[in-house]
N, C-alpha and C. Protein backbone atom coordinates (compact mmCIF):
# COMPACT_ATOMS: atom_id res chain seq x y z
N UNK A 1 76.84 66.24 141.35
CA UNK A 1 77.17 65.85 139.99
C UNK A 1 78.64 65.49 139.91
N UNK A 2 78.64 64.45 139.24
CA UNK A 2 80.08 63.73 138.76
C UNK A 2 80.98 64.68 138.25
N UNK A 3 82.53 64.61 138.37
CA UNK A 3 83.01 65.62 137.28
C UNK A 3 82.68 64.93 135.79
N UNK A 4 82.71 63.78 135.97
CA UNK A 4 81.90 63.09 134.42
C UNK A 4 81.26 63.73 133.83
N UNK A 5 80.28 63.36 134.90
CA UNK A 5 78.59 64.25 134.17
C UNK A 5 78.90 65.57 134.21
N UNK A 6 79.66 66.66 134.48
CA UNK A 6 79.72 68.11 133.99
C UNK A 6 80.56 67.96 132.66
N UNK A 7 81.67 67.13 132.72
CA UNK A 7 82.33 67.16 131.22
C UNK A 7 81.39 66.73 130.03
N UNK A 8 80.89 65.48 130.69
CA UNK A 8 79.66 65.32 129.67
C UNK A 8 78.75 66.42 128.94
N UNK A 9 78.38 67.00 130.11
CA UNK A 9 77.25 68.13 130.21
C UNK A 9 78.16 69.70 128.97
N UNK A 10 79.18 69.43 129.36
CA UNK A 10 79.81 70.39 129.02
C UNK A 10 80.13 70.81 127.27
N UNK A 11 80.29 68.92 127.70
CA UNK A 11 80.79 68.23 125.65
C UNK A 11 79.54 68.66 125.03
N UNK A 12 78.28 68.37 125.58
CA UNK A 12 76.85 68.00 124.52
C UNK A 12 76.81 69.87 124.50
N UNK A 13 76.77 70.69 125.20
CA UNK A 13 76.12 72.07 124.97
C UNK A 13 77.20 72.66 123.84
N UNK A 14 78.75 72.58 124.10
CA UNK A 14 79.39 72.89 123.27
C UNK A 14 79.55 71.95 121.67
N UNK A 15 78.79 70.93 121.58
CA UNK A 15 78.45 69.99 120.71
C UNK A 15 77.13 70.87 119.61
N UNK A 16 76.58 71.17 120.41
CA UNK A 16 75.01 71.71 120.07
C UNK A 16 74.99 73.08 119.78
N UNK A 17 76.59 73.73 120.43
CA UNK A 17 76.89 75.08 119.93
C UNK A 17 76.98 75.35 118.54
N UNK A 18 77.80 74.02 118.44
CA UNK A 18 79.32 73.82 116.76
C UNK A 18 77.62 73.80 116.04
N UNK A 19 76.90 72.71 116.20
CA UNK A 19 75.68 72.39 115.04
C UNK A 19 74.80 74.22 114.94
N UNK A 20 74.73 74.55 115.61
CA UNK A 20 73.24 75.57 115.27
C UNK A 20 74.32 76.60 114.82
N UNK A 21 75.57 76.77 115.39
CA UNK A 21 76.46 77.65 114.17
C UNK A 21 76.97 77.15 112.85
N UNK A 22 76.76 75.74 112.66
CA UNK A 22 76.51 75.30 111.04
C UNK A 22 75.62 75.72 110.76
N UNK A 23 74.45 75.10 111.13
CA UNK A 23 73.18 75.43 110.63
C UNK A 23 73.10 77.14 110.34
N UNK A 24 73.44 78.10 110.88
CA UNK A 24 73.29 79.19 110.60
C UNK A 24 74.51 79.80 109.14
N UNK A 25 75.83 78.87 109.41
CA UNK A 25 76.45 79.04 108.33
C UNK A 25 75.96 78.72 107.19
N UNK A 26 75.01 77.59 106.66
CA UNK A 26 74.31 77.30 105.79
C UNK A 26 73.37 78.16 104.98
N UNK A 27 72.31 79.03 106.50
CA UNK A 27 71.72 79.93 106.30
C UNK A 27 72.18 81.28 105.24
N UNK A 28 73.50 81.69 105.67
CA UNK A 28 73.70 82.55 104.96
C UNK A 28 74.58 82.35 103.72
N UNK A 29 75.03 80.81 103.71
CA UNK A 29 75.33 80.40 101.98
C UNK A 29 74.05 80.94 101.21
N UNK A 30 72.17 80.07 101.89
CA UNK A 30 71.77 80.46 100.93
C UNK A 30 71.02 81.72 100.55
N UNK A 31 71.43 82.36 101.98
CA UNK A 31 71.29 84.21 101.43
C UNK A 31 72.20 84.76 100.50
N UNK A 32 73.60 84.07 100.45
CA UNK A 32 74.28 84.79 99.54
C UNK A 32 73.84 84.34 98.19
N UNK A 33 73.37 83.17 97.90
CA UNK A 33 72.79 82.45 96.69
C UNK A 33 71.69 83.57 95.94
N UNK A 34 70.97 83.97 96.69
CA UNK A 34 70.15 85.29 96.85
C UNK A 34 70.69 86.89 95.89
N UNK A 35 71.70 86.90 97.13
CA UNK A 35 72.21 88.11 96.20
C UNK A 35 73.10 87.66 95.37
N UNK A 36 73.59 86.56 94.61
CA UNK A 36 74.12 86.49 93.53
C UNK A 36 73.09 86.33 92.78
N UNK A 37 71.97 86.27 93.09
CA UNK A 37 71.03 85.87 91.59
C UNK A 37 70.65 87.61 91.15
N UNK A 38 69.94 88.42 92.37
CA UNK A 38 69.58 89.82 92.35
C UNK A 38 71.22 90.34 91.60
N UNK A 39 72.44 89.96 92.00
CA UNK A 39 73.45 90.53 91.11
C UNK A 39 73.47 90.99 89.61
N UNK A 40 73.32 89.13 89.42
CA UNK A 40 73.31 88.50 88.30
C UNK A 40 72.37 89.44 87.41
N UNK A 41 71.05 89.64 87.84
CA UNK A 41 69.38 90.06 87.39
C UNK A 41 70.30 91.73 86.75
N UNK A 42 71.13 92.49 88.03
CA UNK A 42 71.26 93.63 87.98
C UNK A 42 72.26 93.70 86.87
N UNK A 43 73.46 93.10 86.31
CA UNK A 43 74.28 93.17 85.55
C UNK A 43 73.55 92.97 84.28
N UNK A 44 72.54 92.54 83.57
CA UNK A 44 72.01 92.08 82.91
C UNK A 44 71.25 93.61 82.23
N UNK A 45 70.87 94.40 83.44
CA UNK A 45 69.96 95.06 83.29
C UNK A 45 70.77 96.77 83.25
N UNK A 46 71.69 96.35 83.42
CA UNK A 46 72.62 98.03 83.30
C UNK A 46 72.48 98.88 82.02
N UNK A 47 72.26 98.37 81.20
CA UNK A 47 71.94 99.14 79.41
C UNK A 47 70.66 99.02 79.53
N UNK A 48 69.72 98.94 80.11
CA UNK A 48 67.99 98.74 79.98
C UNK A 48 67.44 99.54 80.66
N UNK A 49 67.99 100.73 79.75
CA UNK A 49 67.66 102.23 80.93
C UNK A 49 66.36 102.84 80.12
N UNK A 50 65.98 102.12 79.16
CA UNK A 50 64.59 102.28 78.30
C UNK A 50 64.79 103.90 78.05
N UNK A 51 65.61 104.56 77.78
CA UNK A 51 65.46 106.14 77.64
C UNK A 51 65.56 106.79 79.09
N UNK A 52 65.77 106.05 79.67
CA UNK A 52 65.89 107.07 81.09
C UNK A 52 66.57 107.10 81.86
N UNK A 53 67.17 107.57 83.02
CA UNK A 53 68.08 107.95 83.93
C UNK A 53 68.96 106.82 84.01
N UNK A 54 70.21 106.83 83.49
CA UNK A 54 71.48 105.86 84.02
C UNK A 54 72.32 106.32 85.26
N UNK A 55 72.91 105.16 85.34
CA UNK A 55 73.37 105.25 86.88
C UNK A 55 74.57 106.68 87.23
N UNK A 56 75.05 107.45 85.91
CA UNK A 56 75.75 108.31 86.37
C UNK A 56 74.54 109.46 86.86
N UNK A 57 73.22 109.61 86.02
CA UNK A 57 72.41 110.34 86.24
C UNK A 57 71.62 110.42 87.99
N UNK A 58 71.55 109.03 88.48
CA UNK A 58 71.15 108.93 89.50
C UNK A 58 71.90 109.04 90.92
N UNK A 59 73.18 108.42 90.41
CA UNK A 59 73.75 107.73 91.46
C UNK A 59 74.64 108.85 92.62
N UNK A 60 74.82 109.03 93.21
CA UNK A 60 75.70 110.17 94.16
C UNK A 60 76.68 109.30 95.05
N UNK A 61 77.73 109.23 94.82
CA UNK A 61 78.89 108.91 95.35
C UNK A 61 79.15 109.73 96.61
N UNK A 62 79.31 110.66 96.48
CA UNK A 62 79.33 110.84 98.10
C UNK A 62 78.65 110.33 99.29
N UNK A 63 77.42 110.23 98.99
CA UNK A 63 76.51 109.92 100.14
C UNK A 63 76.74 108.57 100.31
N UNK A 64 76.88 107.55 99.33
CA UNK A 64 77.19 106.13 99.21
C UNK A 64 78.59 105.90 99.75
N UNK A 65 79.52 106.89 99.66
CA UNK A 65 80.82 106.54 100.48
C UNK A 65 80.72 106.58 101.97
N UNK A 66 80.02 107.66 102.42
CA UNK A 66 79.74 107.55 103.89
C UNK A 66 78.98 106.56 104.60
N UNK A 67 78.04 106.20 103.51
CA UNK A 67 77.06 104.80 104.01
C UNK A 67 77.72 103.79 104.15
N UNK A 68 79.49 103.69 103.19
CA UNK A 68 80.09 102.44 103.43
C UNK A 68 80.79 102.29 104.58
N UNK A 69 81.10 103.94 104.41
CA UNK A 69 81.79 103.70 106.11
C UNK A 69 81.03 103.50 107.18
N UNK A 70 80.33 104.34 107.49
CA UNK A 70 79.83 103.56 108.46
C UNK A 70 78.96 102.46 108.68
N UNK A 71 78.91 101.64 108.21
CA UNK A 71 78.60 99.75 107.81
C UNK A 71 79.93 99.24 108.14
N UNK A 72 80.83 99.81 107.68
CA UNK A 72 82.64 99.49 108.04
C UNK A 72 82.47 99.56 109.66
N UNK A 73 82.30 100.53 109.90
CA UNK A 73 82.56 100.92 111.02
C UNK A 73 81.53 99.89 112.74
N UNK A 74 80.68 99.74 111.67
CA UNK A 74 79.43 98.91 112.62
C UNK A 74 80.03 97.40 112.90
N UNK A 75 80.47 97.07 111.82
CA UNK A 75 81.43 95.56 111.67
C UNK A 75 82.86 95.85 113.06
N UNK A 76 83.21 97.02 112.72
CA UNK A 76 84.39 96.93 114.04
C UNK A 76 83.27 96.82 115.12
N UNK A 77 82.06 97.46 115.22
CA UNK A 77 81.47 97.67 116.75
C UNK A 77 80.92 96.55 117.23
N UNK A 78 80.43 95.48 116.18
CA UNK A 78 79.97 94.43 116.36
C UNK A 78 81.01 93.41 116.43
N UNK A 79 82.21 93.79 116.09
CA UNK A 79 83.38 92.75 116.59
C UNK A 79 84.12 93.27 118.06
N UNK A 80 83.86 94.27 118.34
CA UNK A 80 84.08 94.51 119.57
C UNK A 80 83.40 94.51 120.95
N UNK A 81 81.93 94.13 120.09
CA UNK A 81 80.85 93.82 121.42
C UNK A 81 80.58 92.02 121.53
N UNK A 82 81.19 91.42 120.58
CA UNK A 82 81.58 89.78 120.92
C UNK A 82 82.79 89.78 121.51
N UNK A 83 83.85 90.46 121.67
CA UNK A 83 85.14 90.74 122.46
C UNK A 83 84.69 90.46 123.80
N UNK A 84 83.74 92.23 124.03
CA UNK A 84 82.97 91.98 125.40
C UNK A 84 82.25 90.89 125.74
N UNK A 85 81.82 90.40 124.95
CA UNK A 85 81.08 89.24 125.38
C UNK A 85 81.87 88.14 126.08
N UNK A 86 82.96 87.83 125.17
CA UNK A 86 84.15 86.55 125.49
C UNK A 86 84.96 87.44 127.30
N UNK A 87 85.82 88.32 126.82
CA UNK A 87 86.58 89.13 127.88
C UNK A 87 86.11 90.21 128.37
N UNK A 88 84.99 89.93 128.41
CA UNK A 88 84.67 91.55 129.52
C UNK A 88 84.22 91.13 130.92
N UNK A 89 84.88 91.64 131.55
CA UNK A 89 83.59 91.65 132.92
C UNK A 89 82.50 92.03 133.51
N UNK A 90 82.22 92.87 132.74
CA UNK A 90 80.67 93.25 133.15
C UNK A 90 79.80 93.46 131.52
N UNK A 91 78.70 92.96 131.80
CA UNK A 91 77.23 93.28 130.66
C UNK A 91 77.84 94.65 129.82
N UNK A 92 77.94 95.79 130.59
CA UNK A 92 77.69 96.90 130.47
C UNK A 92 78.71 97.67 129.00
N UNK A 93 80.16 96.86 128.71
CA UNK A 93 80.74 96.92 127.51
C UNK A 93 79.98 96.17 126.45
N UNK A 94 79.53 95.31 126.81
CA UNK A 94 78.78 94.45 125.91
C UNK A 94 77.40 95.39 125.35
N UNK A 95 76.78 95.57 126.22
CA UNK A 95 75.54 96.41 125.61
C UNK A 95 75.65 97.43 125.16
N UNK A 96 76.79 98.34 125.44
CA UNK A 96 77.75 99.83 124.85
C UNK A 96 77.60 99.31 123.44
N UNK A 97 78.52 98.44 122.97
CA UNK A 97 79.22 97.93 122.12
C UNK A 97 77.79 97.71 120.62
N UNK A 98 76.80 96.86 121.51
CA UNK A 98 75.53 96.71 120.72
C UNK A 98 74.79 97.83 120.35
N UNK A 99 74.76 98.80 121.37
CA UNK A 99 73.89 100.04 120.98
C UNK A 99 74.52 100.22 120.07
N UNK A 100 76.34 100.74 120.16
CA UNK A 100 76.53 101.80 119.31
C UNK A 100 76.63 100.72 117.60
N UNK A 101 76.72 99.79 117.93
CA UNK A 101 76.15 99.31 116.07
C UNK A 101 74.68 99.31 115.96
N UNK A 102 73.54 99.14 116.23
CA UNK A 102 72.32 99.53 116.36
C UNK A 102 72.32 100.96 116.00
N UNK A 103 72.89 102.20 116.36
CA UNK A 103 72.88 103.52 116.23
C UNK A 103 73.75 103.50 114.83
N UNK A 104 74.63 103.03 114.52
CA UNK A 104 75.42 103.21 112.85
C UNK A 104 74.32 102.14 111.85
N UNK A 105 73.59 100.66 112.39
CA UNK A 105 73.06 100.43 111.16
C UNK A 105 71.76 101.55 111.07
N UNK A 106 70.72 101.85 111.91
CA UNK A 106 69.93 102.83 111.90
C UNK A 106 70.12 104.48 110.96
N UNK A 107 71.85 104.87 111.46
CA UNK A 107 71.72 105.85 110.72
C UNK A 107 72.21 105.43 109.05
N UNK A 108 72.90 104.15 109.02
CA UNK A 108 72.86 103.70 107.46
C UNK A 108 71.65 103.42 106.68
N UNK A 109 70.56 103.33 107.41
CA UNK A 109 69.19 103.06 106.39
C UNK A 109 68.51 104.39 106.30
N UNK A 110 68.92 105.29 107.30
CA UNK A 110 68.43 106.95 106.93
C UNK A 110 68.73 107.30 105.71
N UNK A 111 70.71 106.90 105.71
CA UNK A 111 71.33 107.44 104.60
C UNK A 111 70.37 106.79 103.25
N UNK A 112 70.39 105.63 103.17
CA UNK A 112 69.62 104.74 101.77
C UNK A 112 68.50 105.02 101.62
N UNK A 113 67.41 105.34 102.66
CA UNK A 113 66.45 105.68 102.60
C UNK A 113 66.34 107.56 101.96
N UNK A 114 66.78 108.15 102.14
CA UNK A 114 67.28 109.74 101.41
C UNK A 114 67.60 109.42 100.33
N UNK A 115 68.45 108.59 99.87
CA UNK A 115 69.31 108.66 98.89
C UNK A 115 68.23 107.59 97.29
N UNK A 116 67.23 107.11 97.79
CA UNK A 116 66.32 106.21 97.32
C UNK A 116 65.00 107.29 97.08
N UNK A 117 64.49 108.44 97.85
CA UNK A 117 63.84 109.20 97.95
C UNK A 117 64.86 110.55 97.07
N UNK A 118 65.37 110.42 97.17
CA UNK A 118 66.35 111.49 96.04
C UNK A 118 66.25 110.98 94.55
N UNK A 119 66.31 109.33 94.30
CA UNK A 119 66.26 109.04 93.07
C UNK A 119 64.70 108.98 92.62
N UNK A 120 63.60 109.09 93.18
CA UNK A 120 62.39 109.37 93.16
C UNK A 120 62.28 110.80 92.44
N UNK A 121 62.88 111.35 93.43
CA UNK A 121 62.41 112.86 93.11
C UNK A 121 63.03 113.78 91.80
N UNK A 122 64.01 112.77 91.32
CA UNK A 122 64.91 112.90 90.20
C UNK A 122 64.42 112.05 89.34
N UNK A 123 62.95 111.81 89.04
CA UNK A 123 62.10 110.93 88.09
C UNK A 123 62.77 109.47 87.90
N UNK A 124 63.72 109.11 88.62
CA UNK A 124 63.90 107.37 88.75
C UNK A 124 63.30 106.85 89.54
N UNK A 125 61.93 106.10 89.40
CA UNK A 125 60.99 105.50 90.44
C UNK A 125 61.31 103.82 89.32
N UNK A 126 61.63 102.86 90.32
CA UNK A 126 61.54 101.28 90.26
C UNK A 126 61.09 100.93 88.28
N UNK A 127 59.35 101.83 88.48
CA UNK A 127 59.02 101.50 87.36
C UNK A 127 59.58 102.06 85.89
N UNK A 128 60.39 102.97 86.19
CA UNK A 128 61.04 103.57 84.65
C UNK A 128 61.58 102.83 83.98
N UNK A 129 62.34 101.67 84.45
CA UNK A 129 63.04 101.20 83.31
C UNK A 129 63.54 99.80 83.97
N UNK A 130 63.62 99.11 83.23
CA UNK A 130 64.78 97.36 83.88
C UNK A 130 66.29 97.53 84.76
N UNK A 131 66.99 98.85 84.12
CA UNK A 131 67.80 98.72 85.36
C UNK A 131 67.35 99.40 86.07
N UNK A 132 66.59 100.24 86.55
CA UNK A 132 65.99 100.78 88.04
C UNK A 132 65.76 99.59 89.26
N UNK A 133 64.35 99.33 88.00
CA UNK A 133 63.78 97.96 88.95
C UNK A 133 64.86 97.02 89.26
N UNK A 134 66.16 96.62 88.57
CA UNK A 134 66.47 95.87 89.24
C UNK A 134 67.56 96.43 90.75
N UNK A 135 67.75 97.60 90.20
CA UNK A 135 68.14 98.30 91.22
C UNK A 135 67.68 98.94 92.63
N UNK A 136 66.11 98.48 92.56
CA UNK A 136 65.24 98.55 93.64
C UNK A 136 65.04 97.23 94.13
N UNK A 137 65.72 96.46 93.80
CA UNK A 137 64.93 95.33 93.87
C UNK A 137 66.84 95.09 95.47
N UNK A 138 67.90 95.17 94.41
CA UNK A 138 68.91 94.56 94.99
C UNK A 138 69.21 95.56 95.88
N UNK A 139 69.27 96.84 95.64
CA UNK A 139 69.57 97.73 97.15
C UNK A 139 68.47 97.67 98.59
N UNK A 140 67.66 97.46 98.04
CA UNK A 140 66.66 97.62 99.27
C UNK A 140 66.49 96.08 99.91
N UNK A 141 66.76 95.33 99.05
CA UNK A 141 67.04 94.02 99.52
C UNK A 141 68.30 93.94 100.65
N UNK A 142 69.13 94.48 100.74
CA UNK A 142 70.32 94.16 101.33
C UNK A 142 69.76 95.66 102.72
N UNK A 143 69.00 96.40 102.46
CA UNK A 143 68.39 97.15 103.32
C UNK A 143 67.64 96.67 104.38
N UNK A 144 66.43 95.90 104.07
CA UNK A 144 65.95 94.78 104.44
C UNK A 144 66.46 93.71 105.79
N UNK A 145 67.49 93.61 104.81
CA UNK A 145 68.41 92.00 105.96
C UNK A 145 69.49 93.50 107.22
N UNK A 146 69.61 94.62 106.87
CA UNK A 146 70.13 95.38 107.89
C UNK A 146 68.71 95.42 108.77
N UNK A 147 67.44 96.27 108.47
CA UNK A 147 66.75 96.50 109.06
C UNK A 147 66.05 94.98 110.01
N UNK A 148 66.67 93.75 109.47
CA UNK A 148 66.71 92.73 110.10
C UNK A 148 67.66 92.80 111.55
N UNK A 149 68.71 92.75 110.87
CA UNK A 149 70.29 93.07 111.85
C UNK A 149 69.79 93.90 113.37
N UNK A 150 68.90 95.02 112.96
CA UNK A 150 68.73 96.19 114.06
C UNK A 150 67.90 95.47 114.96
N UNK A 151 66.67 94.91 114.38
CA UNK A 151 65.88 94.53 115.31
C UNK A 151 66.41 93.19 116.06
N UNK A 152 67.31 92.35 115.54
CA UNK A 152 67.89 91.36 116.37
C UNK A 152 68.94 91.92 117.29
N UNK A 153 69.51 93.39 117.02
CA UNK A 153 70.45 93.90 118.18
C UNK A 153 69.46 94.14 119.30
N UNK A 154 68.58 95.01 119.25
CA UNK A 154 67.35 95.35 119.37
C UNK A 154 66.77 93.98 120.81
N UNK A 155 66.81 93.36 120.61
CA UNK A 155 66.47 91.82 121.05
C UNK A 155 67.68 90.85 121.63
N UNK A 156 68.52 91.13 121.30
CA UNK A 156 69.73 90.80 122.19
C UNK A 156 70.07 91.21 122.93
N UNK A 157 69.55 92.84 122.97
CA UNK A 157 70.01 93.99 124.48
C UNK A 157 69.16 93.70 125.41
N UNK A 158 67.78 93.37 124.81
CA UNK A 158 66.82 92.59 125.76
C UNK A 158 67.09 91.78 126.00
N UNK A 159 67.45 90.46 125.52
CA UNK A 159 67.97 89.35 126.00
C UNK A 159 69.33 88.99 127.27
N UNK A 160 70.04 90.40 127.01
CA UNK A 160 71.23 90.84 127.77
C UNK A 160 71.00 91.17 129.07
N UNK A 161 70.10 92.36 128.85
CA UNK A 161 69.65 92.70 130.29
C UNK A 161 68.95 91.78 130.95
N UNK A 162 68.10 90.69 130.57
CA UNK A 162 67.20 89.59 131.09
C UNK A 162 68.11 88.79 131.63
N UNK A 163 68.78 88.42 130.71
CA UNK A 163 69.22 86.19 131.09
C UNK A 163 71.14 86.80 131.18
N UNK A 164 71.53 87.76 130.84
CA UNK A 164 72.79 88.13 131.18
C UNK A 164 73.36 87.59 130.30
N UNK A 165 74.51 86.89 130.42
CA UNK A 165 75.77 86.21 129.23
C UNK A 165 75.63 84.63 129.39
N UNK A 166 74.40 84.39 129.54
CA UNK A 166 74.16 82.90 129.33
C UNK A 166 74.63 82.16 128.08
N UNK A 167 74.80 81.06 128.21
CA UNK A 167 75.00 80.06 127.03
C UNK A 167 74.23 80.24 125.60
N UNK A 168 73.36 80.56 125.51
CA UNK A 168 71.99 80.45 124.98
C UNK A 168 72.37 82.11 124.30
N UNK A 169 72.40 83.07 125.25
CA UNK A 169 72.75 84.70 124.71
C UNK A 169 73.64 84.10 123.64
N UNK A 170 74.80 83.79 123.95
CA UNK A 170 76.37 83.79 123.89
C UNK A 170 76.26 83.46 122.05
N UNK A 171 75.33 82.68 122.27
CA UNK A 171 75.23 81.58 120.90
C UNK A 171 75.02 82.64 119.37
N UNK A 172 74.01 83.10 120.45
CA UNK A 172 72.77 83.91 119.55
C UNK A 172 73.51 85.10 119.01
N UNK A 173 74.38 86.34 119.48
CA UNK A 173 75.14 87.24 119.80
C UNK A 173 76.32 86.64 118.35
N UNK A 174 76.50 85.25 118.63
CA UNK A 174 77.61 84.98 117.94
C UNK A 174 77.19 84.92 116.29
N UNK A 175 76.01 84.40 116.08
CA UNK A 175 75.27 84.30 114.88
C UNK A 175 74.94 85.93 114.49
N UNK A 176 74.48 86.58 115.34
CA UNK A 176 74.15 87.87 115.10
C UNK A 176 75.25 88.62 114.24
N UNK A 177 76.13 88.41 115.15
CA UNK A 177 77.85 88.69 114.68
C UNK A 177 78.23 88.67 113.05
N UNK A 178 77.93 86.82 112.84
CA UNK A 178 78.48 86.60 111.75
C UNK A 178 77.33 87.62 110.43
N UNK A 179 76.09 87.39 111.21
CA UNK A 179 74.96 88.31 109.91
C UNK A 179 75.40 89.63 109.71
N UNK A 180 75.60 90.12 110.84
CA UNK A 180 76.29 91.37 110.34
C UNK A 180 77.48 91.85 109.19
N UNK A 181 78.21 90.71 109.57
CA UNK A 181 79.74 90.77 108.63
C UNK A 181 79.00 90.72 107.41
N UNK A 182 78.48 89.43 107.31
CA UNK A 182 77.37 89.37 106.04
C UNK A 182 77.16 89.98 105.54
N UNK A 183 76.62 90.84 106.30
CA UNK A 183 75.73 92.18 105.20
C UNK A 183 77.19 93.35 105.08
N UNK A 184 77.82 93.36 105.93
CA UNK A 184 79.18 94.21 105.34
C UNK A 184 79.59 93.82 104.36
N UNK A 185 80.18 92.74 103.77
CA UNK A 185 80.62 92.04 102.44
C UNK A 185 79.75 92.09 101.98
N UNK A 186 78.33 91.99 101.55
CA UNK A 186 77.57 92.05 100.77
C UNK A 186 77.41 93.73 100.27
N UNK A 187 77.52 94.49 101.18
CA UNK A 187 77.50 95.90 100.79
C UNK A 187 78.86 96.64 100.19
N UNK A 188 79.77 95.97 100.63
CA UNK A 188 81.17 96.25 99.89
C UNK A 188 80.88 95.96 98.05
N UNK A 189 79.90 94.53 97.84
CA UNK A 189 79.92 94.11 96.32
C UNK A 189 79.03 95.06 95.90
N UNK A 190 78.26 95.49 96.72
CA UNK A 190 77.20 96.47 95.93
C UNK A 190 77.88 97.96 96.24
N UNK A 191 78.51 98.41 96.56
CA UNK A 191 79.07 99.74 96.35
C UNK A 191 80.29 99.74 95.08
N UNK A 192 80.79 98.70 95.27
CA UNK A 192 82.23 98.15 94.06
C UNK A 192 81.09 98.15 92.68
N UNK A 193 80.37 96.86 92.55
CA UNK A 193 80.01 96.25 91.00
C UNK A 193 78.71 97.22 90.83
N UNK A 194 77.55 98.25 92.25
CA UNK A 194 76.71 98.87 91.48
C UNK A 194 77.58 100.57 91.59
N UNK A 195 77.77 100.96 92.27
CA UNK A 195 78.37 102.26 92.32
C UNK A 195 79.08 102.80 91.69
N UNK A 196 80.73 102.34 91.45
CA UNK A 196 81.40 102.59 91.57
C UNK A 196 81.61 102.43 89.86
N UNK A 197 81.36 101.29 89.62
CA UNK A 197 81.41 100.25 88.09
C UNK A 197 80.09 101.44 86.99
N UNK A 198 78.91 101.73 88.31
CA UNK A 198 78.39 102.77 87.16
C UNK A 198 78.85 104.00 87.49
N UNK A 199 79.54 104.27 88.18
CA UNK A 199 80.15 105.58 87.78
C UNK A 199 81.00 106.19 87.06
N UNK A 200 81.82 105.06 86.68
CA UNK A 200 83.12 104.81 86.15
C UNK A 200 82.71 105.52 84.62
């Protein structure tokens, strides 16, 4: 092969990189389109407690502060296992790096999942009132796109151990990356405008 044809070769894959990481940037414009509407639904619905449990009644700040941290904390692990990816020399930081955010989003849906089963058991179930429901609707939603997150780490460690730090991994890892941040900023607005705003 020509050095041509490798620069060539070289231009079109890193060409085809830039597009499917648009295309994925797009993707999560219109996920965020998403949770601004579930926002929107939820602000609407904060006085539509029909007689029943408001958010100081339900809500527990403590447990929700630790859930932020460590989502905080998963965002450093997942920016430090694309590090490995770029500058590491061996797989083996790289897949460290993936477990241990796989192990913080996992134990963040324990936390939501308790803390969702706590507002149950404290007679706030979805159906009591308009802001519940919409409050089941937008937390477990953003639960959802984590329990997404896990199973694509989940599938990248497979993909890791298989095909190694191929082009193709590299891509995928990088998109993974950005979903993650995603759902960190998205969970920062929902601990600020639902938590914090009804606790106040």
């Amino acid at each position: 092969m020509s050095a041509y044809e490798s620069g060539h070769d070289a231009l079109r894959s890193h060409t085809t990189a830039e597009e499917q990481l648009f295309g994925f940037w797009v993707f999560l414009m219109s996920d965020l389109v998403l949770f601004a509407l579930l926002f929107a639904v939820y602000a609407t619905m904060t006085s539509a407690t029909a007689g029943g449990p408001g958010a100081k009644q339900v809500f527990g700040l403590g447990s929700v502060a630790i859930q932020t941290g460590v989502l905080l904390a998963s965002s450093f692990t997942i920016g430090m296992a694309t590090l490995a990816m770029t500058y590491g020399r061996s797989r083996g930081s790289l897949l460290l790096w993936l477990a241990v955010t796989l192990a913080l989003g996992v134990l963040f849906l324990g936390l939501e999942v308790r803390d969702l089963m706590a507002m149950y058991a404290k007679g706030a179930p979805p159906t009591r009132s308009g802001f519940l429901s919409a409050f089941f609707v937008l937390v477990p939603t953003h639960g959802l796109h984590v329990t997404a997150g896990c199973v694509w780490i989940v599938t990248m460690i497979v993909q890791v151990l298989t095909f190694g730090r191929s082009g193709d991994v590299k891509t995928r890892i990088l998109r993974l990356s950005l979903f993650w941040h995603f759902l960190d900023v998205v969970w920062v607005g929902i601990f600020t405008f639902v938590y914090l705003q009804g606790l106040a």
